[in-house]
N, C-alpha and C. Protein backbone atom coordinates (compact mmCIF):
# COMPACT_ATOMS: atom_id res chain seq x y z
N UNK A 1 118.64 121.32 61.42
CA UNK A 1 117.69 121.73 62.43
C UNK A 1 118.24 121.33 63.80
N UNK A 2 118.35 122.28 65.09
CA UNK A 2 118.48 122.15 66.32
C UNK A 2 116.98 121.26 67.19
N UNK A 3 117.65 120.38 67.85
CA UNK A 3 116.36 119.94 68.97
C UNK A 3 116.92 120.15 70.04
N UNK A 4 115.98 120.59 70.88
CA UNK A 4 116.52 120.79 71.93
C UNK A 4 115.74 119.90 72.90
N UNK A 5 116.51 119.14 73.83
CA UNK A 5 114.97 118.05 74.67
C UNK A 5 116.43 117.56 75.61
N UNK A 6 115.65 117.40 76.81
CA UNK A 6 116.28 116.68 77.67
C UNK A 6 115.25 116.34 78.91
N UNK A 7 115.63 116.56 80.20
CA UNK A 7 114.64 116.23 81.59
C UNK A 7 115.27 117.64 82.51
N UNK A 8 114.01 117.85 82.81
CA UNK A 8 114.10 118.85 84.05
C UNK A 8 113.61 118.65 84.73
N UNK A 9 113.83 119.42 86.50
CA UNK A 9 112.88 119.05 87.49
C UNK A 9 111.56 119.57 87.48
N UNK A 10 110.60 119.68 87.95
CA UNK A 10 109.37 120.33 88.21
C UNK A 10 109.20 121.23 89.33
N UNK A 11 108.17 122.00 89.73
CA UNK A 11 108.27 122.49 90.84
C UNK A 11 108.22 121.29 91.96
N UNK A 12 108.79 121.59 93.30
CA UNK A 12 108.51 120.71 94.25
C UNK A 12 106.93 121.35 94.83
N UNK A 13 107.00 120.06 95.40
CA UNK A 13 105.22 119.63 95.90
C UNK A 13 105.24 119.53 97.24
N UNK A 14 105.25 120.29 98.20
CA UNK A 14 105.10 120.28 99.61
C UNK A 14 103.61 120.06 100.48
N UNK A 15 103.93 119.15 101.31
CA UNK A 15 102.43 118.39 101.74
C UNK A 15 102.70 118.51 103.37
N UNK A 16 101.73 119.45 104.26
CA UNK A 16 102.32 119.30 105.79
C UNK A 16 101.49 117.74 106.23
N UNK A 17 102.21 117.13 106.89
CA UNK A 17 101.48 115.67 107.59
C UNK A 17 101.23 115.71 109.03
N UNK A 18 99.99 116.00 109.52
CA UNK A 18 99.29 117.04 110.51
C UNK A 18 98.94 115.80 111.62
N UNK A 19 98.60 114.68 110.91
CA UNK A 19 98.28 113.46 111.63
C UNK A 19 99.52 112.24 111.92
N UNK A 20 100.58 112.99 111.98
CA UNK A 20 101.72 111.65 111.46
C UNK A 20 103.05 112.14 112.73
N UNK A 21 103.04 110.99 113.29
CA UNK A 21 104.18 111.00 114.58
C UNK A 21 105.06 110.81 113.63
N UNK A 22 106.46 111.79 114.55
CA UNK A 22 107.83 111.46 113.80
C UNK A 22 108.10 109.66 114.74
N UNK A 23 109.14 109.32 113.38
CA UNK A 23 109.01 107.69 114.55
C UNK A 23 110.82 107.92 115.66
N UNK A 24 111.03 109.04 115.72
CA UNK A 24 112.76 109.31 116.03
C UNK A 24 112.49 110.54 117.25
N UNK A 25 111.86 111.47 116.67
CA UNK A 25 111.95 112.02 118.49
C UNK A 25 109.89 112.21 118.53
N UNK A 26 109.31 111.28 118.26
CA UNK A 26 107.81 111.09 119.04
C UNK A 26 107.05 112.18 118.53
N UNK A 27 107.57 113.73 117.97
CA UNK A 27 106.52 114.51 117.79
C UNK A 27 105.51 114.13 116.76
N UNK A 28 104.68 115.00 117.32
CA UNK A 28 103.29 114.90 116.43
C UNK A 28 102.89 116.39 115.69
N UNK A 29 102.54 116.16 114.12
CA UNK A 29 101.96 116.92 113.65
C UNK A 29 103.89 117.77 113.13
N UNK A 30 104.78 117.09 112.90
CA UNK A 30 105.97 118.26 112.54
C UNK A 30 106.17 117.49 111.26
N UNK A 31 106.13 116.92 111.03
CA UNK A 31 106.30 116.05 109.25
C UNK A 31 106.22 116.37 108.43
N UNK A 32 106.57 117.08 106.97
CA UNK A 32 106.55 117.98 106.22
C UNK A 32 107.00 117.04 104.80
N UNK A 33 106.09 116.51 103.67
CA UNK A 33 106.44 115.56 102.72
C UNK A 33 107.29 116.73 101.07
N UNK A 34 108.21 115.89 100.51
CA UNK A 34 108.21 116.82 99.78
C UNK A 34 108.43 116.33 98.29
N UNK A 35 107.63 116.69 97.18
CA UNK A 35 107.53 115.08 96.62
C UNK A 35 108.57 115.90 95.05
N UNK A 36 109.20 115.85 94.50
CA UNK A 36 110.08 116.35 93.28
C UNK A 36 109.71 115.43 92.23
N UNK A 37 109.48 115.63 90.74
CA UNK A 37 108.98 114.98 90.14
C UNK A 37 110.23 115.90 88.71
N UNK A 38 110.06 114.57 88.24
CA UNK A 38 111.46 114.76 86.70
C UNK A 38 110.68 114.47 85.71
N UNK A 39 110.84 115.79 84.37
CA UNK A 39 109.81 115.60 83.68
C UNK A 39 111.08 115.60 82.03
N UNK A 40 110.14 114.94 81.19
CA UNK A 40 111.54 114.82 79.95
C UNK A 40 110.33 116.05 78.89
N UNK A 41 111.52 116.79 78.14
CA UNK A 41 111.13 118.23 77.38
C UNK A 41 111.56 118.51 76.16
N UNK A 42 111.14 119.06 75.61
CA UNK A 42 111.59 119.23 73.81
C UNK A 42 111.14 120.57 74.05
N UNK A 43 112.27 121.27 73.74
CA UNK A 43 112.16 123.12 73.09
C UNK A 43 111.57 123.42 74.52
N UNK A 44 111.76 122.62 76.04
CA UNK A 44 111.70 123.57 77.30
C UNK A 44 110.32 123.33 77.43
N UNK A 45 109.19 122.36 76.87
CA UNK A 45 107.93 122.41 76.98
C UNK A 45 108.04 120.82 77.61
N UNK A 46 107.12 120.75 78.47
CA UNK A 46 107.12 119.34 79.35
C UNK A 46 106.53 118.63 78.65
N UNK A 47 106.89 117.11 78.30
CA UNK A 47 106.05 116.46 77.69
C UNK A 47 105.04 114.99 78.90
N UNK A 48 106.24 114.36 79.65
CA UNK A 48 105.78 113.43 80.28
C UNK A 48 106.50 113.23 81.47
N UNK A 49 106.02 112.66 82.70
CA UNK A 49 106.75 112.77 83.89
C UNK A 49 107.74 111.38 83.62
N UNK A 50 108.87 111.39 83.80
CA UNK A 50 109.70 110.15 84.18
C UNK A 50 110.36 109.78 85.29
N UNK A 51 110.24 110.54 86.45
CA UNK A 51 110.22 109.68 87.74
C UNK A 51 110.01 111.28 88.47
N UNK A 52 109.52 110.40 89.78
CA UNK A 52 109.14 110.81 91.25
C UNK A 52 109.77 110.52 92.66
N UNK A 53 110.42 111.81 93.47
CA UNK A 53 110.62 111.33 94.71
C UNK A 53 110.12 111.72 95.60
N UNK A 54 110.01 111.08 96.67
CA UNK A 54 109.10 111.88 97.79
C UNK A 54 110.06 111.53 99.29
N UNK A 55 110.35 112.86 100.17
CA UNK A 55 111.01 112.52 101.18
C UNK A 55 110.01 113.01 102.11
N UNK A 56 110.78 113.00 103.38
CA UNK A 56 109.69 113.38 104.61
C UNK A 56 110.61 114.00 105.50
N UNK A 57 110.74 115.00 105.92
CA UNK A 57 111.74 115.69 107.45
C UNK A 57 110.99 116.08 108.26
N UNK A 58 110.96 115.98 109.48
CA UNK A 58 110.44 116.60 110.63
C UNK A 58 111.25 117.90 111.08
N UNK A 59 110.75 118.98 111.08
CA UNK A 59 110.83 119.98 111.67
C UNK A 59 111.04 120.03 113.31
N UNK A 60 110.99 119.13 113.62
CA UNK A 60 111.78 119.01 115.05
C UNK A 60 112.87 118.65 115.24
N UNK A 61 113.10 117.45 114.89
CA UNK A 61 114.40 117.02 114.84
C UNK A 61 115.19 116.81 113.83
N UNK A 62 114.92 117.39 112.40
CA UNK A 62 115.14 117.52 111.78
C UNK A 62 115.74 116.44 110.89
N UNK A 63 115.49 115.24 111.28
CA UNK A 63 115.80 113.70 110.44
C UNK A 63 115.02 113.88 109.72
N UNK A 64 115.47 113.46 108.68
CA UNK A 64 114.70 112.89 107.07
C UNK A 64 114.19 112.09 107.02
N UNK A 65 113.35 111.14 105.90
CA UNK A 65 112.84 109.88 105.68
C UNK A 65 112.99 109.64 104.11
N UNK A 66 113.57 108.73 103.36
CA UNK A 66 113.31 108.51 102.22
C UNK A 66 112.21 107.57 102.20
N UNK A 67 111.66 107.05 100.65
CA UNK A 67 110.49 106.20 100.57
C UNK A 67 110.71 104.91 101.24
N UNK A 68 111.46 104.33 101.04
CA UNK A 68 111.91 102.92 101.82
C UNK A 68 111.89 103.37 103.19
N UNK A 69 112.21 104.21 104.16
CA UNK A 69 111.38 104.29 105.55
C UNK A 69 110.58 104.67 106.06
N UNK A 70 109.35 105.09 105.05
CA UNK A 70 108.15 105.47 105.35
C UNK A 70 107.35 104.16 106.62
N UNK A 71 106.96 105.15 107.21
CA UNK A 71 106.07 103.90 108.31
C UNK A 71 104.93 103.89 108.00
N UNK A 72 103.55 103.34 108.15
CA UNK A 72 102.67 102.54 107.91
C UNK A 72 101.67 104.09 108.20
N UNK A 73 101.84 104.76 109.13
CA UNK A 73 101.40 106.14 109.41
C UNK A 73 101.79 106.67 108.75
N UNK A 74 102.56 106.87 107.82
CA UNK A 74 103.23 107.73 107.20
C UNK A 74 102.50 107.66 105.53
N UNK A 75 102.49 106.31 105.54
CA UNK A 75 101.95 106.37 104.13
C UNK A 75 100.42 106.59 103.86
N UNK A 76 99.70 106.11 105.53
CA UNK A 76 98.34 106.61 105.34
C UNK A 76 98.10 108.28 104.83
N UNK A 77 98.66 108.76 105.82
CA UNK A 77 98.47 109.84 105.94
C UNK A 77 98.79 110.77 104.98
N UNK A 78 100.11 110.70 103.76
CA UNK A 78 100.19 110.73 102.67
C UNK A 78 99.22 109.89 101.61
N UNK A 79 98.36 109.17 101.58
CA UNK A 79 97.31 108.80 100.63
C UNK A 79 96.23 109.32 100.90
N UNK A 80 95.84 109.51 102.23
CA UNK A 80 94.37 110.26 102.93
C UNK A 80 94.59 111.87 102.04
N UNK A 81 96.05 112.40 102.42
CA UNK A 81 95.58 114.02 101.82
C UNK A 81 96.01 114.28 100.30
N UNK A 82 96.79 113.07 99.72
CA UNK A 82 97.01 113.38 97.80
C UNK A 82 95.32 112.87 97.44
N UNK A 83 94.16 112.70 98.14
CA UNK A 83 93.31 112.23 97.48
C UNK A 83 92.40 113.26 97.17
């Protein structure tokens, strides 16, 4: 018998952050979260998530943020709208 199982990605999860200054060129309201989630599969059917990332780019200046430089605004404002 064949098994087939490994991890794939999921769709990505895009969140605009409407209340959240970039902390690199000051704008407000350009923050765009984007959260990718890795799921493990047997026969291509998802069974359970095994990890999560979430970045952040501003559409202005186009710098990134990984989780370790999230600012204190940043994470509100990402818990206020996943709720």
């Amino acid at each position: 018998m064949i098994l087939f199982f490994g991890t794939r990605p999921g769709k990505p999860e895009t969140i605009k952050l409407f209340n959240a200054t970039c902390p690199y060129c000051q704008q407000r309201g350009t923050l765009t979260a984007i959260t990718l989630k890795n799921y493990f599969h047997i026969f291509w059917i998802k069974l359970f998530k095994i990890s999560s990332n979430t970045t952040i780019e501003c559409s202005h200046c186009k710098r990134g943020y990984y989780e370790n430089e999230f600012t204190d605004e940043m994470h509100r404002e990402l818990s206020r709208i996943k709720k």
